[in-house]
C-alpha atoms as a PDB file:
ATOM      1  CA  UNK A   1      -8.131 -39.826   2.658  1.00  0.00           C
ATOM      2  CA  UNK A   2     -10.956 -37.258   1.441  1.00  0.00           C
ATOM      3  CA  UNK A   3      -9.343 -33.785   2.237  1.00  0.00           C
ATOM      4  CA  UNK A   4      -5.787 -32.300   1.798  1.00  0.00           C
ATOM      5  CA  UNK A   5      -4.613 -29.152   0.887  1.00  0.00           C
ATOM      6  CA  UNK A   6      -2.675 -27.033  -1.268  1.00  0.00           C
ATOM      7  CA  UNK A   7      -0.131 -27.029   0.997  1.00  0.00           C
ATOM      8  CA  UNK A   8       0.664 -30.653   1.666  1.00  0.00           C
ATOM      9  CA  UNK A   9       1.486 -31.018  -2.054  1.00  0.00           C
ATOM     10  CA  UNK A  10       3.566 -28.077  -2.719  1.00  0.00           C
ATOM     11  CA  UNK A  11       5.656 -28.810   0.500  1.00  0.00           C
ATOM     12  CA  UNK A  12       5.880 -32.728  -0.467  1.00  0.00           C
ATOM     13  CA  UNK A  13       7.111 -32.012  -3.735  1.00  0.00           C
ATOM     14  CA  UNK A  14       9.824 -29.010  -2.413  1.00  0.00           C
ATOM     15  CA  UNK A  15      10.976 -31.509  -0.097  1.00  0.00           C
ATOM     16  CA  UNK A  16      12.372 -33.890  -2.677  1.00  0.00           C
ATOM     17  CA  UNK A  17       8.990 -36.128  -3.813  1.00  0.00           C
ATOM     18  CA  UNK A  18       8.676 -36.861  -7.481  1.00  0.00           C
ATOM     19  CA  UNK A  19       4.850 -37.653  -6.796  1.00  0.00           C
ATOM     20  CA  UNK A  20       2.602 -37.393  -4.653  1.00  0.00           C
ATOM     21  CA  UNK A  21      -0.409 -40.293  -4.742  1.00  0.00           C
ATOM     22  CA  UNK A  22      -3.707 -40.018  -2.408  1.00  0.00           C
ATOM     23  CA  UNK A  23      -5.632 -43.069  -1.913  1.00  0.00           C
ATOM     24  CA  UNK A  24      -9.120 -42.057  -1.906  1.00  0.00           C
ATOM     25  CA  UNK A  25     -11.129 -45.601  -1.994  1.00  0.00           C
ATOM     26  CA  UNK A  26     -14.606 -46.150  -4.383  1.00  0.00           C
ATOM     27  CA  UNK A  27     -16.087 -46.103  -0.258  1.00  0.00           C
ATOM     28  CA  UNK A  28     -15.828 -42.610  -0.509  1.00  0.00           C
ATOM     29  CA  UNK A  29     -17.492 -41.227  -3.495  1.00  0.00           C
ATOM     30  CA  UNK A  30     -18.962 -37.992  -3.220  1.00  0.00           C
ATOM     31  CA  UNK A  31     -16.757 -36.789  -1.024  1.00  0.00           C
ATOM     32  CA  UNK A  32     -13.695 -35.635  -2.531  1.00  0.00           C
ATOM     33  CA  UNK A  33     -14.452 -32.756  -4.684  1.00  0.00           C
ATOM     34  CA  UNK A  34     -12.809 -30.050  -2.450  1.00  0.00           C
ATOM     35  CA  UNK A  35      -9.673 -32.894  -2.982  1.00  0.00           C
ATOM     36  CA  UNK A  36      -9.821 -32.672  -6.965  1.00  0.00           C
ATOM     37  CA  UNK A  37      -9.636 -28.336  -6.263  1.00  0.00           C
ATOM     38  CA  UNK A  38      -6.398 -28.763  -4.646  1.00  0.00           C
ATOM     39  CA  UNK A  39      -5.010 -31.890  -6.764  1.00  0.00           C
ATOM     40  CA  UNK A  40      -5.646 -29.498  -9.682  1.00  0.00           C
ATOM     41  CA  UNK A  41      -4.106 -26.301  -8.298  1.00  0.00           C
ATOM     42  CA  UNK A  42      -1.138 -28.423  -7.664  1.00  0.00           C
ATOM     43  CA  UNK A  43      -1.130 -29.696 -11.025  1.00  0.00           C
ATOM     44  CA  UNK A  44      -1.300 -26.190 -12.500  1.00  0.00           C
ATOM     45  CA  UNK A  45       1.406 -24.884 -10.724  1.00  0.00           C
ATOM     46  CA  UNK A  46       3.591 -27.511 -11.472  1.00  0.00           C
ATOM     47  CA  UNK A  47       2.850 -27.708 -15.096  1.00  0.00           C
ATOM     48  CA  UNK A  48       3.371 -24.076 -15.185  1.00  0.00           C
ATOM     49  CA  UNK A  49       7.083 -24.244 -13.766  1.00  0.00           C
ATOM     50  CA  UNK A  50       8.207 -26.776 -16.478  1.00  0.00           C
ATOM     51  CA  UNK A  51       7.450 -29.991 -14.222  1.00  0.00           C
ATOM     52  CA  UNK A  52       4.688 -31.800 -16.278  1.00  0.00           C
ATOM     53  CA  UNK A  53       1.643 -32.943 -15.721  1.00  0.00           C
ATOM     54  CA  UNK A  54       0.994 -36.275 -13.070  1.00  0.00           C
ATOM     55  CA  UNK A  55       2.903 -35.347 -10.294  1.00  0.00           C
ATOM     56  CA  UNK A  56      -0.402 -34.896  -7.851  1.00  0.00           C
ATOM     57  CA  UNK A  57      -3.381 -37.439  -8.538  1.00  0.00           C
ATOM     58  CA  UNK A  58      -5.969 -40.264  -6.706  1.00  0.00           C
ATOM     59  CA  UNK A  59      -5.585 -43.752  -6.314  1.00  0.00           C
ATOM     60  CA  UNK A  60      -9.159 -45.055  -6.313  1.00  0.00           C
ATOM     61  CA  UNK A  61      -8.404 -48.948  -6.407  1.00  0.00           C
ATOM     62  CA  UNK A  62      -9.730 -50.822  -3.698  1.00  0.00           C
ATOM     63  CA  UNK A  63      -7.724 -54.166  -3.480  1.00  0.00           C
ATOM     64  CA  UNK A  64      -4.585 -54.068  -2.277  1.00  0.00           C
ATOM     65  CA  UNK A  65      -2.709 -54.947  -5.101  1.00  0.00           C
ATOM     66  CA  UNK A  66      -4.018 -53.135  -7.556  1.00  0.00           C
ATOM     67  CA  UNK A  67      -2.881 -50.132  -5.381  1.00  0.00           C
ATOM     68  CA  UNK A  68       0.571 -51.911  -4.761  1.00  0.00           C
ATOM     69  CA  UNK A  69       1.103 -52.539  -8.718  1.00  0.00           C
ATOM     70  CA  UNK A  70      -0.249 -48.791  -9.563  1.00  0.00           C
ATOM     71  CA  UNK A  71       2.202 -47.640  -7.141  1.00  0.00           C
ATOM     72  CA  UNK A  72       5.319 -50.065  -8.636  1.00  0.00           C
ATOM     73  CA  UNK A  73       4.639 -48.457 -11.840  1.00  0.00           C
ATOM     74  CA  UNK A  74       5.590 -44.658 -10.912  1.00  0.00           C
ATOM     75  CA  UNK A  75       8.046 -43.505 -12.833  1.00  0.00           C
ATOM     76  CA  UNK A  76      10.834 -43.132 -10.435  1.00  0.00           C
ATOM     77  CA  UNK A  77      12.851 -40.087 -12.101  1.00  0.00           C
ATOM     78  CA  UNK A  78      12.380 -36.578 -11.977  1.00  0.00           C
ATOM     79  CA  UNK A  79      12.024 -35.178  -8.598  1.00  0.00           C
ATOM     80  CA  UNK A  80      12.706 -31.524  -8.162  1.00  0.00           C
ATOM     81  CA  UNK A  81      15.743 -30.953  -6.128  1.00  0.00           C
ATOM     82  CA  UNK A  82      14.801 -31.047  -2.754  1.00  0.00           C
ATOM     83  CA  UNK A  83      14.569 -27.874  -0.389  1.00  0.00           C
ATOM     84  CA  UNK A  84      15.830 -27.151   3.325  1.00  0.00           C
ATOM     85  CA  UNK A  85      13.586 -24.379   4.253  1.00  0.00           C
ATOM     86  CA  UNK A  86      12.008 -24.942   7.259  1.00  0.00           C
ATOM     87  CA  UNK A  87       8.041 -25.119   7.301  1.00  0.00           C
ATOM     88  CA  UNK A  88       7.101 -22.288   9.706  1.00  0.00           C
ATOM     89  CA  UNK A  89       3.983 -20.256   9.945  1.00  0.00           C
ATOM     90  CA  UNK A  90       0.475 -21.501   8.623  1.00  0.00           C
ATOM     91  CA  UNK A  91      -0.473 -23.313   5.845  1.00  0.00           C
ATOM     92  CA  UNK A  92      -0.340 -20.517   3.422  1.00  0.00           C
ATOM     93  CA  UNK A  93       3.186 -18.965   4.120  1.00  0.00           C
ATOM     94  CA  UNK A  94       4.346 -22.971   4.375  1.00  0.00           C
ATOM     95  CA  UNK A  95       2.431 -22.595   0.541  1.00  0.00           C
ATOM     96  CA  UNK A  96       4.267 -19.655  -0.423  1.00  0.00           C
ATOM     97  CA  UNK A  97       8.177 -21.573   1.219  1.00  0.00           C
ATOM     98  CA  UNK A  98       7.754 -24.410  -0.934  1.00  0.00           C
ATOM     99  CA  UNK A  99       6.439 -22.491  -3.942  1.00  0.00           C
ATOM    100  CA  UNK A 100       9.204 -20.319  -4.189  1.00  0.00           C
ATOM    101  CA  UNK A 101      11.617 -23.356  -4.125  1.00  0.00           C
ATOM    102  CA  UNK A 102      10.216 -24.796  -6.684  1.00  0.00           C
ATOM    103  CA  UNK A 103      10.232 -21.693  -8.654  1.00  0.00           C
ATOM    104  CA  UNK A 104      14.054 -21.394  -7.863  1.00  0.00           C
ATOM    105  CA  UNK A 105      14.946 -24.706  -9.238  1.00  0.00           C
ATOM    106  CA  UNK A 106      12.078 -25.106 -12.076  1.00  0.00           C
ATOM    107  CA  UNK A 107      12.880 -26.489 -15.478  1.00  0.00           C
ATOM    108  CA  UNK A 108      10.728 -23.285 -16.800  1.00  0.00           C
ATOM    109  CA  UNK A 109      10.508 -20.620 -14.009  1.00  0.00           C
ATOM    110  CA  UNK A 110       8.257 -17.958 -14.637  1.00  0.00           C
ATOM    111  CA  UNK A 111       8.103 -14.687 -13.307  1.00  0.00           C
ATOM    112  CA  UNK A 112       3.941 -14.768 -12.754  1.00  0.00           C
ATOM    113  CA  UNK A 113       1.820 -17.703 -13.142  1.00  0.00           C
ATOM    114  CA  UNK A 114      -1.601 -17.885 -14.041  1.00  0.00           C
ATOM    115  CA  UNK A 115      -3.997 -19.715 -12.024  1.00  0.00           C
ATOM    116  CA  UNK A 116      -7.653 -20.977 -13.356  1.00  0.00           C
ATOM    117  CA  UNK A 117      -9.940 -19.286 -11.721  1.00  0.00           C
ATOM    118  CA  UNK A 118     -11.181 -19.476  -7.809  1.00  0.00           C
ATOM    119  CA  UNK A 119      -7.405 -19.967  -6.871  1.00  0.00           C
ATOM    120  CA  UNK A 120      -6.910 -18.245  -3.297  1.00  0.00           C
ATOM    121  CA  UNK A 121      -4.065 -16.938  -4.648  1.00  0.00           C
ATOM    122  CA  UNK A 122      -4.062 -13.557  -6.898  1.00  0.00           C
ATOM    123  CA  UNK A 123      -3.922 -10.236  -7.336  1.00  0.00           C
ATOM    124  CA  UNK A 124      -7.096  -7.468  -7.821  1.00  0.00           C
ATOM    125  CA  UNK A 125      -6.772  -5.262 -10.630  1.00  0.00           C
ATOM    126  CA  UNK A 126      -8.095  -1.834 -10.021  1.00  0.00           C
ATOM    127  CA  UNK A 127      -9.216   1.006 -12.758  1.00  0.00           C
ATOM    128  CA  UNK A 128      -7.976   3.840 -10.833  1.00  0.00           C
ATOM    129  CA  UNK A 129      -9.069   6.371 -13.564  1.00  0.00           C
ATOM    130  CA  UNK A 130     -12.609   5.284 -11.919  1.00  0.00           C
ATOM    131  CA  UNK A 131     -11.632   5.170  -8.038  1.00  0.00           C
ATOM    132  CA  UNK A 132     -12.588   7.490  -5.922  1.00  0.00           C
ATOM    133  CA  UNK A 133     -10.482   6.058  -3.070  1.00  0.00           C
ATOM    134  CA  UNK A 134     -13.333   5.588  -0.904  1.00  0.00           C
ATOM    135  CA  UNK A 135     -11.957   2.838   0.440  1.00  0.00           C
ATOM    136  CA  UNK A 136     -14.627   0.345   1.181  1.00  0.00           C
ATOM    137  CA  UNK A 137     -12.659  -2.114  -0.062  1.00  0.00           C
ATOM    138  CA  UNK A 138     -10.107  -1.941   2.620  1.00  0.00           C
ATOM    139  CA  UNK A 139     -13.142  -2.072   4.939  1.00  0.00           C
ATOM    140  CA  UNK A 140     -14.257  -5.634   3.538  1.00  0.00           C
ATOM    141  CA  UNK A 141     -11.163  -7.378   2.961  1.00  0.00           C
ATOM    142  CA  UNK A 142     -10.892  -9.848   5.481  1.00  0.00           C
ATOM    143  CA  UNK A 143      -6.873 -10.535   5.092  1.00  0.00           C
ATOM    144  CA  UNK A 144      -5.390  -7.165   5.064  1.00  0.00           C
ATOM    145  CA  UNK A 145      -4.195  -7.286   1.708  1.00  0.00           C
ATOM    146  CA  UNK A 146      -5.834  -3.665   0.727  1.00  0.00           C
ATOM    147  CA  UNK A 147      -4.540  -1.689   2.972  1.00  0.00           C
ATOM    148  CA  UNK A 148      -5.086   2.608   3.444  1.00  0.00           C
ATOM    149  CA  UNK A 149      -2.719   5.642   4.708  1.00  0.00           C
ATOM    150  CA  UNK A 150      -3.788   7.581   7.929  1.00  0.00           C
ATOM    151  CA  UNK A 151      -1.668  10.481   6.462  1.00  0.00           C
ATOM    152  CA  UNK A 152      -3.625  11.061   3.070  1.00  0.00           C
ATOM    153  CA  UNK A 153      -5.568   9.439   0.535  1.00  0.00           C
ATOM    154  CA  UNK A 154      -3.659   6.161  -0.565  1.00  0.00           C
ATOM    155  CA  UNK A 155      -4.846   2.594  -1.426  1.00  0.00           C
ATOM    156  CA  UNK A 156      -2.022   0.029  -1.093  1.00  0.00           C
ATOM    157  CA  UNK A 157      -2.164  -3.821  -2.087  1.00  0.00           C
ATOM    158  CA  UNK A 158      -0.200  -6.618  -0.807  1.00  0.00           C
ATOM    159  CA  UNK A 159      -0.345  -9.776  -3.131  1.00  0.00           C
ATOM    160  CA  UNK A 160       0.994 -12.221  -0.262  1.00  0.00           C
ATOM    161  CA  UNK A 161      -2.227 -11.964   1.867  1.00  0.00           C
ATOM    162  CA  UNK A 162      -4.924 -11.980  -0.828  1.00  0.00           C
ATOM    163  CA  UNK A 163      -6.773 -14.850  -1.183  1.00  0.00           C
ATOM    164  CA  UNK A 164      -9.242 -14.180  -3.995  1.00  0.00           C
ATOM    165  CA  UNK A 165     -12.543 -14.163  -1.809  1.00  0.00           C
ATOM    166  CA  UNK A 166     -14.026 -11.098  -3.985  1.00  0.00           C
ATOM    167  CA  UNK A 167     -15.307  -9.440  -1.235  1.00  0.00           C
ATOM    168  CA  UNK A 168     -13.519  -6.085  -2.144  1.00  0.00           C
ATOM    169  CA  UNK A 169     -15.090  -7.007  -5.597  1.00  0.00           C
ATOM    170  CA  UNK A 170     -18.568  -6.807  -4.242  1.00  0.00           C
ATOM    171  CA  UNK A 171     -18.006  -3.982  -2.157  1.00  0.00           C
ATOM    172  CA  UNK A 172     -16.674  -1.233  -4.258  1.00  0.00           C
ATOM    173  CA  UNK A 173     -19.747   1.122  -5.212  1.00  0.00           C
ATOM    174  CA  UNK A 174     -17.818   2.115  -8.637  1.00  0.00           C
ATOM    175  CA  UNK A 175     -17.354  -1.582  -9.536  1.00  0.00           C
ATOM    176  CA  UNK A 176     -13.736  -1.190 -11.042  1.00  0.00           C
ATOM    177  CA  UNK A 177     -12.400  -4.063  -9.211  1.00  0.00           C
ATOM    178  CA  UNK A 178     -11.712  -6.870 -10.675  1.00  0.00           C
ATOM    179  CA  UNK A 179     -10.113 -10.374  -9.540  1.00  0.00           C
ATOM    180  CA  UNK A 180      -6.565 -11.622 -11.423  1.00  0.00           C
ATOM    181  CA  UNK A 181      -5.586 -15.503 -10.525  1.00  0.00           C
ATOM    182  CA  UNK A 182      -1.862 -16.081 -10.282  1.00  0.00           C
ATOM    183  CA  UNK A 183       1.119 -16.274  -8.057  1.00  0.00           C
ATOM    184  CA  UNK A 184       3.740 -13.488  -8.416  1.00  0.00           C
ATOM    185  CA  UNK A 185       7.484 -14.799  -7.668  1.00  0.00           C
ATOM    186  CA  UNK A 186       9.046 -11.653  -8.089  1.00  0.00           C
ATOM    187  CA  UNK A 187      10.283  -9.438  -4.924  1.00  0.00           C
ATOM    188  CA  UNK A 188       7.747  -6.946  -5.081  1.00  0.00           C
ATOM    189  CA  UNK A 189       5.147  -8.709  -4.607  1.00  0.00           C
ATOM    190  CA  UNK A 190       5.844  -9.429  -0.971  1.00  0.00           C
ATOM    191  CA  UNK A 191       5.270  -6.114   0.278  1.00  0.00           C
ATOM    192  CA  UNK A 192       2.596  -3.498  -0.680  1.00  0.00           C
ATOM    193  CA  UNK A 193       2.656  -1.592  -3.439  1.00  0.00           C
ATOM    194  CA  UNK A 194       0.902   1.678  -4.105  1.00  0.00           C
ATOM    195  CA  UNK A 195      -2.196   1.714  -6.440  1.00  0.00           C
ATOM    196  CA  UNK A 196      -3.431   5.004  -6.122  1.00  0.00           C
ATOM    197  CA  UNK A 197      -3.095   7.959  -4.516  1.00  0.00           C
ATOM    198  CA  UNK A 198      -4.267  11.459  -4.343  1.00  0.00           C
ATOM    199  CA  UNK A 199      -3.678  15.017  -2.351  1.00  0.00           C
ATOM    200  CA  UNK A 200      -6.500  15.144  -0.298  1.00  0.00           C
ATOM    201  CA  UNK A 201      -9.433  18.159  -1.097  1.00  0.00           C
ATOM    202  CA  UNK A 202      -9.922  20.471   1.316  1.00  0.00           C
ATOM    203  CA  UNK A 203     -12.749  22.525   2.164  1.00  0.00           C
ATOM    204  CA  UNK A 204     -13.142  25.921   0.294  1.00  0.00           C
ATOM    205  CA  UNK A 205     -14.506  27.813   3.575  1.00  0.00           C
ATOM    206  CA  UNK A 206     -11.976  26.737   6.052  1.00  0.00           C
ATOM    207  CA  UNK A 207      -9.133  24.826   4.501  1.00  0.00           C
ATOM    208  CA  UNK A 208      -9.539  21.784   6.728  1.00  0.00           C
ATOM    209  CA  UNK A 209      -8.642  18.612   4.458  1.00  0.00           C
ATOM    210  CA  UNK A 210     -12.075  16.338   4.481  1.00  0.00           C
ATOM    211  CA  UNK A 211     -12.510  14.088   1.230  1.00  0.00           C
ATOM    212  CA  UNK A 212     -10.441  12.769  -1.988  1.00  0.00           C
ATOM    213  CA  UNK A 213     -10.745  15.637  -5.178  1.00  0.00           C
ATOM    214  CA  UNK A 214     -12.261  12.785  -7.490  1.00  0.00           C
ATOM    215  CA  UNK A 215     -14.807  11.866  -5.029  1.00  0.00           C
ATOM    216  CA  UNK A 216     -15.679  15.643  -4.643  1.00  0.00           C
ATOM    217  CA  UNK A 217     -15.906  16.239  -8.244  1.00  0.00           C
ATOM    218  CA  UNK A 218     -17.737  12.833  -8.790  1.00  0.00           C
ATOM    219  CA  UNK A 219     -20.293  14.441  -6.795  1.00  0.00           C
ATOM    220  CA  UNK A 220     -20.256  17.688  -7.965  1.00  0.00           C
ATOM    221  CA  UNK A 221     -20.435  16.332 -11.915  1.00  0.00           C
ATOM    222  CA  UNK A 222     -23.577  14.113 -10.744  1.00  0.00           C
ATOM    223  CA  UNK A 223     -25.714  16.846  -8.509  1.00  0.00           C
ATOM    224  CA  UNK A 224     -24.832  20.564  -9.589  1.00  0.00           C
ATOM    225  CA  UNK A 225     -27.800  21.526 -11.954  1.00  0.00           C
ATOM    226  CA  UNK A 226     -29.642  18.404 -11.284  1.00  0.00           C
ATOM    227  CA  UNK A 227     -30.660  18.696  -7.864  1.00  0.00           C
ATOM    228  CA  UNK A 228     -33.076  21.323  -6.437  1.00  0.00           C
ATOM    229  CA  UNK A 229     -30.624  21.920  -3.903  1.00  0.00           C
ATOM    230  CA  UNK A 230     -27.532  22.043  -5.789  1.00  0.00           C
ATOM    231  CA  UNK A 231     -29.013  24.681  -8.710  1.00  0.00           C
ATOM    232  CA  UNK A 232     -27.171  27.494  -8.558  1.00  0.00           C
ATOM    233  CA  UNK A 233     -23.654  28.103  -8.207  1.00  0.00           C
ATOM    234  CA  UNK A 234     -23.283  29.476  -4.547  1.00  0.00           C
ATOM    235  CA  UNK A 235     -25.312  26.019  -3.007  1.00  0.00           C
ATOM    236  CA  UNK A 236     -23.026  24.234  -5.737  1.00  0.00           C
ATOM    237  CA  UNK A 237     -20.511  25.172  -3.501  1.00  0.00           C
ATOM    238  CA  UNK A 238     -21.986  23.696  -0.288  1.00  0.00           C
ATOM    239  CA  UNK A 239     -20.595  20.355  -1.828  1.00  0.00           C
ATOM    240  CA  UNK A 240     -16.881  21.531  -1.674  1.00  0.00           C
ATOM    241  CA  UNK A 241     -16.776  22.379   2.217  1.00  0.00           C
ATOM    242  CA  UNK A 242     -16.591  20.425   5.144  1.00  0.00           C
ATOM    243  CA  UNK A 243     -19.553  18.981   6.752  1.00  0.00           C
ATOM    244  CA  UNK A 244     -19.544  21.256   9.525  1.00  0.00           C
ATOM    245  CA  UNK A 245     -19.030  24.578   6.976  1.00  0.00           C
ATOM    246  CA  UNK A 246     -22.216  23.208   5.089  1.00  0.00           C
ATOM    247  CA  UNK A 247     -24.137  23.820   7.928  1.00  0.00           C
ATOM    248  CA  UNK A 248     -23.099  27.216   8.722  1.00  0.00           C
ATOM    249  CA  UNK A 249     -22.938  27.918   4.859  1.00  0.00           C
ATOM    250  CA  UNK A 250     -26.828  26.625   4.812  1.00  0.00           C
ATOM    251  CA  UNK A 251     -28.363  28.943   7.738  1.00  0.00           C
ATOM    252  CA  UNK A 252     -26.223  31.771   6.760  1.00  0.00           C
ATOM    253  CA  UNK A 253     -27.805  32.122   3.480  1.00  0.00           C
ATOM    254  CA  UNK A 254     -31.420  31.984   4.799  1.00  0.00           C
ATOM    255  CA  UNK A 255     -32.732  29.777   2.021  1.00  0.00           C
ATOM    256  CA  UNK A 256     -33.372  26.941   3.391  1.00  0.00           C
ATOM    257  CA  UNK A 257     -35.391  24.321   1.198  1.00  0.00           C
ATOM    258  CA  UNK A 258     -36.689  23.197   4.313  1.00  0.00           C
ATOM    259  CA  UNK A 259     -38.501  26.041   5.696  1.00  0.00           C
ATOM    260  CA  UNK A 260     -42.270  25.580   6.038  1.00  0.00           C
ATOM    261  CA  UNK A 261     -43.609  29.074   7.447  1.00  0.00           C
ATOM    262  CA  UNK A 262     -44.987  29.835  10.280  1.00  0.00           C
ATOM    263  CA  UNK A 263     -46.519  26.477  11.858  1.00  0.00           C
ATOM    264  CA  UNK A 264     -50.087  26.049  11.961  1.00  0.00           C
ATOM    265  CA  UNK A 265     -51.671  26.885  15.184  1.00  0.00           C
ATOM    266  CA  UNK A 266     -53.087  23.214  16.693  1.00  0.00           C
ATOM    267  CA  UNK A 267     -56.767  23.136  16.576  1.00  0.00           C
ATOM    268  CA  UNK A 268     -58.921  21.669  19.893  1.00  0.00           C
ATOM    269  CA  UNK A 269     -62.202  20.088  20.518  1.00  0.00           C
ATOM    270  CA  UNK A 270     -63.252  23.855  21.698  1.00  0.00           C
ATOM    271  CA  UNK A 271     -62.650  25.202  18.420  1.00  0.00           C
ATOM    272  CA  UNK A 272     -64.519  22.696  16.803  1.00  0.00           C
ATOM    273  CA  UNK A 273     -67.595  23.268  19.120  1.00  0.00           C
ATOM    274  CA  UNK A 274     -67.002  27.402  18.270  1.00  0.00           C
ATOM    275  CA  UNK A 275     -67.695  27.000  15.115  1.00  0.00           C
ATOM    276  CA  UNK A 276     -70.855  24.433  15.531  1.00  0.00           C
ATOM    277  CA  UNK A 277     -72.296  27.093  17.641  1.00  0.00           C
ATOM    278  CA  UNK A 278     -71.992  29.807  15.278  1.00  0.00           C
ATOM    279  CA  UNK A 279     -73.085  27.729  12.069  1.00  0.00           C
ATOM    280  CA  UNK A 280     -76.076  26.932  13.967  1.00  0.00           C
ATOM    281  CA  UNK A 281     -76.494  30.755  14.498  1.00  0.00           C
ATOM    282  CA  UNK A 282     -76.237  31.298  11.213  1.00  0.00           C
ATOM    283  CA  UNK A 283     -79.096  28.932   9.934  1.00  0.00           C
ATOM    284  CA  UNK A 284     -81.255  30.255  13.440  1.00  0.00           C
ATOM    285  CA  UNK A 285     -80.720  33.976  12.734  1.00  0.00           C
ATOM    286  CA  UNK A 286     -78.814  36.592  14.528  1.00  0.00           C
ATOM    287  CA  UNK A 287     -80.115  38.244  18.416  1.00  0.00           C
ATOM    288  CA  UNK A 288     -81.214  41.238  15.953  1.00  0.00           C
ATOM    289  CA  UNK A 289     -83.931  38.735  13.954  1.00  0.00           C
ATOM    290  CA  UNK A 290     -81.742  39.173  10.715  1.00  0.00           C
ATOM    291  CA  UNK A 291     -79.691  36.576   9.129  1.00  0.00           C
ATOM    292  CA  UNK A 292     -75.783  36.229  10.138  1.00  0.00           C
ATOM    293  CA  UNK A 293     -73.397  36.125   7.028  1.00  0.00           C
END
């Protein structure tokens, strides 16, 4: 055996098993590192709960009774008493079953549980003093654990479905996410929980409701006075309306940084032979004998 999961271990050892042993073989060296990630998760999260260390680990002997007398030597005692949930749903909710057993009847139960780093289980810790709620991070996550609100500015985080890829991480332009490792056994971290919210800002022209007020004033801090555009206090204002008032606001005023003049009349190959003729006038003389100037 080269690959099990997460799963198969907490589930083996809610069901009753004081240990759980995977012969791997010396034929398959190499191959079992994503099987040491898992063995050691397991062994964290037991160790954590107050269950010791040694419950998960290989057998790598390859004659038969070496494997038969490493297995006679288990210590047969201390099995955690065994569950009768039943294993539905997929391999992370059967995770999350047998976890929570084994939380419930744990030497040392603990409320939250660290995890080393890379676990797929976790939380994200936001700095909402520096979120603007633009929510690309509900946009990337691939699970649904960051979640928005169709009714007004809101970012919302369920811990159940996260999975610690970092791809909200990576995503968020004001880089004030940042990835926590553990499993939460307490109730409310089953369901989503508000991390920030805000009354959404509405445009000063019309009143329709259009961005987030730190966003707006994020932008407003970084371009009034420092952009061309944005100098003075009336096209300072531009940044407060809607996108469609910002238009109006722009040709109403009649200063338009864009505005070239009149355009330049297109010139053809008869002009060009106009003004041949006449500089060759010029150098010839006039019809009257004098010079043209």
């Amino acid at each position: 055996m080269t690959q099990l999961g997460f799963d198969v271990f907490a589930a083996a050892l809610a069901y009753g098993a004081a240990r759980v042993r995977v012969l791997v073989g010396p034929g398959n060296a190499g191959e079992t590192a994503g099987l040491a990630s898992q063995i050691g998760l397991a062994e964290t999260a037991m160790a954590g709960l107050g269950y010791g260390s040694g419950r998960v680990s290989i057998i790598d002997a390859q004659d038969p009774d070496a494997v038969a007398a490493e297995l006679w030597e288990l210590p047969r005692e201390g099995a955690p008493a065994p569950g009768t949930f039943l294993p539905m749903g997929g391999k992370r909710t059967v995770t999350m079953l047998a976890l929570r057993h084994l939380h419930k009847v744990a030497p040392e139960p603990v409320e939250v549980l660290p995890l080393p780093p890379g676990a797929p289980f976790g939380r994200v810790q936001v700095m909402t003093e520096g979120c603007t709620l633009c929510l690309s991070c509900v946009g990337a996550c691939p699970t649904g654990a960051l979640l928005d609100n169709a009714d007004k500015p809101m970012l919302s985080f369920s811990q159940d479905a996260c999975v610690q890829c970092g791809l909200c991480k990576t995503t968020c332009p004001e880089k004030v996410i940042a990835l926590v490792p553990e499993i939460d056994f307490r109730d409310s971290a089953r369901g989503a929980r508000v991390i920030k919210e805000e009354e959404p800002f509405c445009c000063v022209k019309c009143g329709k409701p259009f961005a987030t007020k730190s966003s707006i004033d994020k932008i407003v801090a970084v371009l009034a006075g420092r952009h061309a555009m944005f100098a003075t206090p009336e096209a300072a204002d531009r940044m407060r309306m809607c996108g469609d008032c910002r238009v109006v606001d722009q040709f109403e005023r009649g200063d338009s940084p864009f505005a070239l003049g009149a355009p330049r009349a297109p010139r053809t190959t008869e002009d060009y032979l106009r003004e041949r003729e006449l500089a060759q006038n010029g150098k010839d003389g006039g019809p009257d004998g004098g010079s043209v100037h």
